[in-house]
N, C-alpha and C. Protein backbone atom coordinates (compact mmCIF):
# COMPACT_ATOMS: atom_id res chain seq x y z
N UNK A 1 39.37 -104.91 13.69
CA UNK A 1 38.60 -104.58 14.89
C UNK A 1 37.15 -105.04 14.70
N UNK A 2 36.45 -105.89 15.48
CA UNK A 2 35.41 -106.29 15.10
C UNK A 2 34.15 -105.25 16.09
N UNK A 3 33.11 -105.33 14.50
CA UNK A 3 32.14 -104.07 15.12
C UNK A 3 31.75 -104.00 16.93
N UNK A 4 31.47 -103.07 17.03
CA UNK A 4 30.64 -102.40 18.28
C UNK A 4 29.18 -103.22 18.63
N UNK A 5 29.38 -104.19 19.71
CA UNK A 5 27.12 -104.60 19.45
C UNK A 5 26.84 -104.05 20.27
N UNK A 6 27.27 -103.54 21.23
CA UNK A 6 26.44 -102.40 21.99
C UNK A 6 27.01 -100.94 22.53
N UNK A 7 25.73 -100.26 22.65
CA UNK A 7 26.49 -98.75 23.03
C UNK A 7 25.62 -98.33 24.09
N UNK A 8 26.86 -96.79 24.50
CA UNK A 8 26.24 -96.92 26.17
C UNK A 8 25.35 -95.45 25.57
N UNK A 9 24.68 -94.75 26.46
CA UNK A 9 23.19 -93.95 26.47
C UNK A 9 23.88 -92.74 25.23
N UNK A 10 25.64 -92.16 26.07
CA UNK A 10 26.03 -91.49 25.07
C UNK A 10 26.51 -91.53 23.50
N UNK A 11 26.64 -92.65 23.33
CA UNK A 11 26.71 -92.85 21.99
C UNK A 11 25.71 -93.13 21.00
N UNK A 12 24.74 -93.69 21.92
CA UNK A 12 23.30 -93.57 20.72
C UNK A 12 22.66 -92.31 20.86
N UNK A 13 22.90 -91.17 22.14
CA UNK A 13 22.38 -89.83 21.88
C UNK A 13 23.21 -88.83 20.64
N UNK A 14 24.80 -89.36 21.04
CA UNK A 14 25.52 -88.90 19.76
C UNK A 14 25.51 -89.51 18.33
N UNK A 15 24.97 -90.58 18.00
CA UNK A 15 24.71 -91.27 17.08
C UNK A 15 23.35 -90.92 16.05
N UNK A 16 22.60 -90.82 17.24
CA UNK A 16 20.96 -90.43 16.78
C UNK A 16 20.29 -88.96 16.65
N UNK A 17 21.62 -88.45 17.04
CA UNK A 17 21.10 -86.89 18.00
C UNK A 17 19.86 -86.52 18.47
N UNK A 18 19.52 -87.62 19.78
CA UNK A 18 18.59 -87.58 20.55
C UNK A 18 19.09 -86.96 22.04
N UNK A 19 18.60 -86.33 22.46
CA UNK A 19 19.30 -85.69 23.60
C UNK A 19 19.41 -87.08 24.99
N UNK A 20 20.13 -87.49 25.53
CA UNK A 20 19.82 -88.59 26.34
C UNK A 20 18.45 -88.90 27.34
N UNK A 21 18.34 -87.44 27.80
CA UNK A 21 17.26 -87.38 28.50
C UNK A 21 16.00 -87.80 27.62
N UNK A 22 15.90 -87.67 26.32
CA UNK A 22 14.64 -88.31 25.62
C UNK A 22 15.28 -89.60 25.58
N UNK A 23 16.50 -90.16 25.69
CA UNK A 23 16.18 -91.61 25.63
C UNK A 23 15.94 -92.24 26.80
N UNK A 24 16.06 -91.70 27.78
CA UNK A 24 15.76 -92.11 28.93
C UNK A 24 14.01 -92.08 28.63
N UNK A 25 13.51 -91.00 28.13
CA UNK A 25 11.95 -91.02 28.79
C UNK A 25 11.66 -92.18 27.40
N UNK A 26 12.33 -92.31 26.50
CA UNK A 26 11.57 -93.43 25.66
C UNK A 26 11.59 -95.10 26.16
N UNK A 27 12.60 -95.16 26.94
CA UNK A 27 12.56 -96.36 27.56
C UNK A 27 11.69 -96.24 28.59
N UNK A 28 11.53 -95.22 29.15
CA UNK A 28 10.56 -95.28 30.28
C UNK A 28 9.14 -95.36 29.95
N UNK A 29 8.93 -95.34 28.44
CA UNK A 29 7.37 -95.24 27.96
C UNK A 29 7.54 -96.59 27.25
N UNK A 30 8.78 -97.53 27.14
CA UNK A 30 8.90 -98.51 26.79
C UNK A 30 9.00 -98.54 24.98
N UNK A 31 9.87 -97.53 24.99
CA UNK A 31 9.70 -97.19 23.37
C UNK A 31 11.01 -98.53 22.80
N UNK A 32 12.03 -97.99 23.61
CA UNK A 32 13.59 -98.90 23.60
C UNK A 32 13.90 -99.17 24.88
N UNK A 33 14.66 -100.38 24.51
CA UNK A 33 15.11 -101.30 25.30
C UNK A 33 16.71 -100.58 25.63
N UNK A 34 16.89 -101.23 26.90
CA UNK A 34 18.38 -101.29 27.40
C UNK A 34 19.03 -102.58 28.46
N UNK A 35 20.01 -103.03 28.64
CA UNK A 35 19.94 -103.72 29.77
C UNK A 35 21.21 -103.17 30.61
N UNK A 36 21.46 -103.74 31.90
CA UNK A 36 22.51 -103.09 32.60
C UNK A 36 23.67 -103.86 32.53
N UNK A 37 25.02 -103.86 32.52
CA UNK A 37 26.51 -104.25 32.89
C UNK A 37 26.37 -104.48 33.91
N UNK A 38 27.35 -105.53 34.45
CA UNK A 38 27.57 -105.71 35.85
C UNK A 38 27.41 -104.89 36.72
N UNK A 39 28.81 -104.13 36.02
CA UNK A 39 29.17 -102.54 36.81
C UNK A 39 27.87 -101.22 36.76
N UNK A 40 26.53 -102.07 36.44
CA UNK A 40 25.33 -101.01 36.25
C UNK A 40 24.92 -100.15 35.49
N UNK A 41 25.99 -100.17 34.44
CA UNK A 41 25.85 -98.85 33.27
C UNK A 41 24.71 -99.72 32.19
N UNK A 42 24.22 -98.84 31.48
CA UNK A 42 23.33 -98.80 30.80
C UNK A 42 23.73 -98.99 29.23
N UNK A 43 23.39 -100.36 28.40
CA UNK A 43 23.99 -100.75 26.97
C UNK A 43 22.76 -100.74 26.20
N UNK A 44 22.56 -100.38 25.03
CA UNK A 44 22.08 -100.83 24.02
C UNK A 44 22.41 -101.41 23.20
N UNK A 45 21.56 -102.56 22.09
CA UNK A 45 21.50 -103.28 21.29
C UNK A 45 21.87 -102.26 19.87
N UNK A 46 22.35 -102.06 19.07
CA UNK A 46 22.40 -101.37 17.70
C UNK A 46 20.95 -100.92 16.97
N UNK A 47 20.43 -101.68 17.60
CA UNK A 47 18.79 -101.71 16.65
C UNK A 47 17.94 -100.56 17.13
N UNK A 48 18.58 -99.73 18.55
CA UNK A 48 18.20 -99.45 19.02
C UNK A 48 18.44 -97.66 18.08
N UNK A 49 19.11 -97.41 17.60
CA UNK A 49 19.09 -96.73 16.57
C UNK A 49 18.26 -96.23 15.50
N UNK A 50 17.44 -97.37 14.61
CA UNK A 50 16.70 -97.33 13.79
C UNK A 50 15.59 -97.10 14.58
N UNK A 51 15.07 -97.83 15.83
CA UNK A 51 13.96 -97.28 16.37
C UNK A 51 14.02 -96.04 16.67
N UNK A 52 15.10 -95.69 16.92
CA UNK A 52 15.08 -93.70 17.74
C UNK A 52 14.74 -93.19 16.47
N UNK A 53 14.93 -93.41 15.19
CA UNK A 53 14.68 -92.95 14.12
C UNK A 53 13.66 -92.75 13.96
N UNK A 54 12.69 -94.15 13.77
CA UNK A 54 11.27 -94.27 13.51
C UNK A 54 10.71 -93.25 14.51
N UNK A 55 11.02 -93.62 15.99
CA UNK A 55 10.38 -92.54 17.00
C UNK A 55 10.43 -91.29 16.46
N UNK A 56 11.64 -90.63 15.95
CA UNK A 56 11.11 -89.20 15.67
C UNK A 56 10.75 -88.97 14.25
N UNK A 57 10.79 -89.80 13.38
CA UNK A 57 9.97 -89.77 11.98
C UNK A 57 8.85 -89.54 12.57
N UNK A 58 8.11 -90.31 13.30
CA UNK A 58 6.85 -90.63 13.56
C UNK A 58 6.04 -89.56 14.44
N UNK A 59 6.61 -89.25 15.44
CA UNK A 59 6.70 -87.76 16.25
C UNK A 59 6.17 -86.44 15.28
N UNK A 60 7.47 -86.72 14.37
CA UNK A 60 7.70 -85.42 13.87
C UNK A 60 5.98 -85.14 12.81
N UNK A 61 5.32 -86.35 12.01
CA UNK A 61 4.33 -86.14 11.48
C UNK A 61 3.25 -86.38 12.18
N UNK A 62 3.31 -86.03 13.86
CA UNK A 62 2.11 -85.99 14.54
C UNK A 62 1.44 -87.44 15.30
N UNK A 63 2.38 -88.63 14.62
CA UNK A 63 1.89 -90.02 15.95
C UNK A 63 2.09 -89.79 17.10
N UNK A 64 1.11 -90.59 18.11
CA UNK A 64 1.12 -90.09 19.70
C UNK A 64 1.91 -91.20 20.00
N UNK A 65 2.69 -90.73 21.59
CA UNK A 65 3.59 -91.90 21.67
C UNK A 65 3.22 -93.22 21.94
N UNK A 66 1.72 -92.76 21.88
CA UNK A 66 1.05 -94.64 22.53
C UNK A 66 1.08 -95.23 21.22
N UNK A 67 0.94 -94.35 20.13
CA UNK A 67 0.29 -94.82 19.12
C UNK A 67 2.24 -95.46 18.24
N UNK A 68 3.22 -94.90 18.49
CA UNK A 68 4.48 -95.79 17.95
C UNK A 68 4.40 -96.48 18.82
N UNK A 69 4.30 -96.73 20.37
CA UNK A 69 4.37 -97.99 20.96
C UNK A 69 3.88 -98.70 20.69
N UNK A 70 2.76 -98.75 20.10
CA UNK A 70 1.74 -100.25 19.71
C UNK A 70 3.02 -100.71 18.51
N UNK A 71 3.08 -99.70 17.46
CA UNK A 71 3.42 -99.90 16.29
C UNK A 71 5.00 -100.39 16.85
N UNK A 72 5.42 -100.63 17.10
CA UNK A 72 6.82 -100.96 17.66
C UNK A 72 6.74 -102.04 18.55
N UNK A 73 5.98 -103.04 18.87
CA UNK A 73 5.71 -103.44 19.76
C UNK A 73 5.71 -104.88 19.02
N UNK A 74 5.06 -104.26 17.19
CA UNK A 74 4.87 -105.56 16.77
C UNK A 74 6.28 -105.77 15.65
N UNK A 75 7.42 -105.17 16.31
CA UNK A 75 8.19 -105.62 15.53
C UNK A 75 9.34 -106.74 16.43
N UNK A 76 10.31 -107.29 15.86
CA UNK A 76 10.72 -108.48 16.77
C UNK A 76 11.71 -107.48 18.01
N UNK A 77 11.71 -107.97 18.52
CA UNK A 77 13.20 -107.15 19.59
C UNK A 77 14.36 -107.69 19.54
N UNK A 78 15.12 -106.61 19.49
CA UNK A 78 16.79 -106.92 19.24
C UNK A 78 17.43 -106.97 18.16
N UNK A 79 15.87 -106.74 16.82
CA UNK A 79 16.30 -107.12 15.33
C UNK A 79 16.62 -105.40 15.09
N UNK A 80 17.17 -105.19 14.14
CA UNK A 80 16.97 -103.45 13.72
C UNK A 80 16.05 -103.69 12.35
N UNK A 81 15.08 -102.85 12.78
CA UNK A 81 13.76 -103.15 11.84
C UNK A 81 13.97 -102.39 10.01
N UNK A 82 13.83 -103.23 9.71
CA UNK A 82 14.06 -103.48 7.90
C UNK A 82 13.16 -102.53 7.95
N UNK A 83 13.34 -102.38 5.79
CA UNK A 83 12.61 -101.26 5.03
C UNK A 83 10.81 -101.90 5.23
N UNK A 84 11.00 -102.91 5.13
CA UNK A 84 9.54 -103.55 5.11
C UNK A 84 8.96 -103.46 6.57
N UNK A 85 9.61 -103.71 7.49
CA UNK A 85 9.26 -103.06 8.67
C UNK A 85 8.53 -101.28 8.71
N UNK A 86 9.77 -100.61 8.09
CA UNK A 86 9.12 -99.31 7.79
C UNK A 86 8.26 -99.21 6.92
N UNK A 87 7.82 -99.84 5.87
CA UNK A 87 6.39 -99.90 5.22
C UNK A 87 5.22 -100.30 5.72
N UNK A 88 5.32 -101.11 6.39
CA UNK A 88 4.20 -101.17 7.54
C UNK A 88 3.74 -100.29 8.32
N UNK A 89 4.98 -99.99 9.26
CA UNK A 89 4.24 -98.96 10.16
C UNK A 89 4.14 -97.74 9.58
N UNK A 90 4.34 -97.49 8.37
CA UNK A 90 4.09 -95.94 7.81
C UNK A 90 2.67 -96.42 7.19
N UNK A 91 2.48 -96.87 6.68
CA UNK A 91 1.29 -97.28 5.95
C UNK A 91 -0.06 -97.55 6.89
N UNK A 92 -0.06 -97.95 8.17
CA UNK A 92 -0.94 -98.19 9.48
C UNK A 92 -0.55 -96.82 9.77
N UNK A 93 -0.12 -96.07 9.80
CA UNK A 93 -0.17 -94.81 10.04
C UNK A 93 -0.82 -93.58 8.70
N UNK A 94 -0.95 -94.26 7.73
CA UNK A 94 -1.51 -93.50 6.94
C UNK A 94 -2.92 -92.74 7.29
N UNK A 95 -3.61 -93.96 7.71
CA UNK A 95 -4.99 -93.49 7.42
C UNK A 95 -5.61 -92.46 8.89
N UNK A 96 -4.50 -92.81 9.81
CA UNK A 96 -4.25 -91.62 11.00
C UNK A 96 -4.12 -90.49 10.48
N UNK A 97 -3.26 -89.86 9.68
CA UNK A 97 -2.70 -88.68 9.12
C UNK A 97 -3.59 -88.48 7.92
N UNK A 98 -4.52 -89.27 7.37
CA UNK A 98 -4.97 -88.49 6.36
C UNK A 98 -6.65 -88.15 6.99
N UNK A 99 -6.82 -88.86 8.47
CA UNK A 99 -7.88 -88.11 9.06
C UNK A 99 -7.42 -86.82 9.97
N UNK A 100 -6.61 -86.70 10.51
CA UNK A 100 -6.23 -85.92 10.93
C UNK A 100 -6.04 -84.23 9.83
N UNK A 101 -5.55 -84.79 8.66
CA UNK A 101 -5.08 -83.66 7.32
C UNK A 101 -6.80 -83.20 6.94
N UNK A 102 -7.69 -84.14 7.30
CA UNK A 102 -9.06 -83.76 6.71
C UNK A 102 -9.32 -82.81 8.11
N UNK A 103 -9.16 -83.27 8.81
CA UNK A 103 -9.76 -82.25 10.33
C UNK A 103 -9.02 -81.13 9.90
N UNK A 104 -8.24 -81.25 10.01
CA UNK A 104 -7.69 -79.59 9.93
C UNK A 104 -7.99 -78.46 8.13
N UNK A 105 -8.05 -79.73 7.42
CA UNK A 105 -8.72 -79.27 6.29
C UNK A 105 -10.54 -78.47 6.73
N UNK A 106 -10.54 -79.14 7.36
CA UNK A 106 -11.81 -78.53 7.52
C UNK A 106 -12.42 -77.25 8.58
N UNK A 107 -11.05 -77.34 9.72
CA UNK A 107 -10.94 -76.31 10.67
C UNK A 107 -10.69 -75.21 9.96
N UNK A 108 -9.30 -75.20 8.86
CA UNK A 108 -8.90 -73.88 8.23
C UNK A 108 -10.33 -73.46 7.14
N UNK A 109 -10.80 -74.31 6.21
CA UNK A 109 -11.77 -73.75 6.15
C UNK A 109 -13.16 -73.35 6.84
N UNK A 110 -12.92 -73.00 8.10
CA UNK A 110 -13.84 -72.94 8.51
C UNK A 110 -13.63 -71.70 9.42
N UNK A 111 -12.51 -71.50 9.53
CA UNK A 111 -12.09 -70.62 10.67
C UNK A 111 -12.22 -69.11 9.98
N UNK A 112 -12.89 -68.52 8.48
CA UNK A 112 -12.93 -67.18 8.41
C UNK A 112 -14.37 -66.77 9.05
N UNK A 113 -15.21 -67.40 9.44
CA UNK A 113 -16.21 -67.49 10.39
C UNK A 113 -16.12 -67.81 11.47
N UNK A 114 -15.18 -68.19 12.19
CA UNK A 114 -14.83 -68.22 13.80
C UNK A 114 -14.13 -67.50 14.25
N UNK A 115 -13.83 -66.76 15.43
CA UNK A 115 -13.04 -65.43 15.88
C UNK A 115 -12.30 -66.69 17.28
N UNK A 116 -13.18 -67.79 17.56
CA UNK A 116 -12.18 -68.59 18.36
C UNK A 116 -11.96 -68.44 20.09
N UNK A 117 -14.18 -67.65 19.94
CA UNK A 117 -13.74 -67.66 21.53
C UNK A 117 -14.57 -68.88 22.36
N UNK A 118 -14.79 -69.56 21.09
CA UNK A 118 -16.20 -70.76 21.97
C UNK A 118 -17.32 -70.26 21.97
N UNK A 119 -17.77 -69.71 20.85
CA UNK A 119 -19.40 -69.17 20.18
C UNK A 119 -20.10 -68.42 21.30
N UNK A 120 -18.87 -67.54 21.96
CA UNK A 120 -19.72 -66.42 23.20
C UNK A 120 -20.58 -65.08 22.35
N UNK A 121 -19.85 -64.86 20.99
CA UNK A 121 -20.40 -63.72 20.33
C UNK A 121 -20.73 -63.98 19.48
N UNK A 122 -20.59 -64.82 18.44
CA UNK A 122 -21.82 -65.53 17.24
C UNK A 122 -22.82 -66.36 17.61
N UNK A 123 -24.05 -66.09 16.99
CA UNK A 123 -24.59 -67.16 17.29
C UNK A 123 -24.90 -68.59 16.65
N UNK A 124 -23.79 -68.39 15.40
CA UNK A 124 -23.70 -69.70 13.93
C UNK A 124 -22.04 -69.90 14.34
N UNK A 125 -21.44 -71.37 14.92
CA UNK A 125 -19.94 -71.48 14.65
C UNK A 125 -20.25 -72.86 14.06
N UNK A 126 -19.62 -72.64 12.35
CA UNK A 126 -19.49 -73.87 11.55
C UNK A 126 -18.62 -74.94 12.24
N UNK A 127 -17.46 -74.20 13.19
CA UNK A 127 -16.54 -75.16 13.48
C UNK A 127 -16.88 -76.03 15.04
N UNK A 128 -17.70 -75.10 15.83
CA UNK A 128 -18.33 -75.76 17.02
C UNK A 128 -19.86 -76.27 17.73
N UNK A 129 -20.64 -75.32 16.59
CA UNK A 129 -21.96 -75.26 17.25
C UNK A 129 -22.85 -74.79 15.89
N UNK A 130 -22.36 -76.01 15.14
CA UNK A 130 -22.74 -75.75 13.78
C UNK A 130 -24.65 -75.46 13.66
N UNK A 131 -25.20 -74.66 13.24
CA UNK A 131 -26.43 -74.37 13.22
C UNK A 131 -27.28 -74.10 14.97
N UNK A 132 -26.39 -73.62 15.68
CA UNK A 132 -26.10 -72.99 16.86
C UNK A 132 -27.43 -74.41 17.31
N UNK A 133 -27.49 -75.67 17.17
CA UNK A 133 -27.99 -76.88 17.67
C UNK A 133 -28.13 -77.30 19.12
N UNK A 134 -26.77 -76.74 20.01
CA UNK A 134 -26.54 -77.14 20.86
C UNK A 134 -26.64 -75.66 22.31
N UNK A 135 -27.03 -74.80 21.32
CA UNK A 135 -26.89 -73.41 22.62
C UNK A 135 -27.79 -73.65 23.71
N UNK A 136 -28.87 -74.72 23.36
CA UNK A 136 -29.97 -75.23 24.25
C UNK A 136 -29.12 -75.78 25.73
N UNK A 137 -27.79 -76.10 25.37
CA UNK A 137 -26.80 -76.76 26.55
C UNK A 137 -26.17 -75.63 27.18
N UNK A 138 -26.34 -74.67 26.44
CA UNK A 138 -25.08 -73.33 26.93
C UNK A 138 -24.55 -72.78 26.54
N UNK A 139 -23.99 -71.54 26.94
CA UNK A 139 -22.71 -71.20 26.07
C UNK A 139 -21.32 -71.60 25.93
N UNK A 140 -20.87 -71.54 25.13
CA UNK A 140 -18.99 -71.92 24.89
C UNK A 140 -19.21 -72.87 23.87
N UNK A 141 -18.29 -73.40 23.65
CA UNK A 141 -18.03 -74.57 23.12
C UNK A 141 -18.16 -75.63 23.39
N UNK A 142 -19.11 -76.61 23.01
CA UNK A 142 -19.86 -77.80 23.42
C UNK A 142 -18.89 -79.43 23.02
N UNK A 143 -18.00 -78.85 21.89
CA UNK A 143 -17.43 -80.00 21.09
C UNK A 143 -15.65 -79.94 21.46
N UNK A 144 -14.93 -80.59 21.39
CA UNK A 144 -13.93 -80.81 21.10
C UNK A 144 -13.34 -81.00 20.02
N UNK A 145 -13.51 -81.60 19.71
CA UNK A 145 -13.51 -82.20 17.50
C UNK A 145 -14.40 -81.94 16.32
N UNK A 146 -13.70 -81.68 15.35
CA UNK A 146 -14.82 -81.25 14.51
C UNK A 146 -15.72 -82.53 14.14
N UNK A 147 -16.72 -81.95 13.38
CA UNK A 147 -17.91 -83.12 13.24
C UNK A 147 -16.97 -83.78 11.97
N UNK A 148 -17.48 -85.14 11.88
CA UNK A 148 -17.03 -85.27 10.68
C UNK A 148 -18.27 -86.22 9.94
């Protein structure tokens, strides 16, 4: 019996255990590809597998979905992307996650001095309004991100 080259929405949701409805919205954000049958049904390429993978590897440690689309974007289409493929885009994703691991490194230490209502009752928040600099603008919280 010669292999399977394409499968329809349910077999790569049962394959990948992606619920279909996320593969629908990943093609719709242009994550994976599909094309239609005559008869209109919906096939995928095999490769299309390893990407659902990467998608939720990548998910799961906090990449935004714009940010695997770029990264997926530069791999070929229709190929199922090699280990060296995955060293790349994990590695361009490193230095995302190890700013991100410092932000929050620096929120948790910072948060036994914040109560977390937007500096309405302190007048020192290390994490928002560090050396209360900015109360000249108002009250609350002036920042979004920590300083870095």
């Amino acid at each position: 019996m010669a292999p399977v080259t394409e499968l329809t929405v349910g077999q790569v949701a049962a394959r990948s255990g992606v619920a279909v409805s996320a593969l629908h919205f990943y093609e719709a954000r242009g994550l994976i590809r599909s094309h239609r049958t005559s008869g209109n049904q919906r096939r995928y390429g095999r490769d299309v597998l390893r990407r659902v993978a990467i998608i939720r590897i990548a998910q799961e440690v906090g990449i935004s979905l714009a940010g695997i689309g770029a990264a997926l974007q530069s791999l070929p289409e229709g190929r199922t992307p090699t280990r060296e493929d995955w060293n790349l885009l994990s590695t361009a994703w490193r230095d995302e996650l190890d700013q991100k691991i410092s932000q929050l490194k620096k929120l948790r230490d910072g948060l036994s001095d914040c109560i977390g209502c937007g500096c309405m009752s302190i007048d020192k928040c290390p994490l928002r309004n560090k050396d209360d600099r900015l109360a000249r603008e108002g009250t609350g919280a002036r920042r979004l991100l920590v300083e870095r």
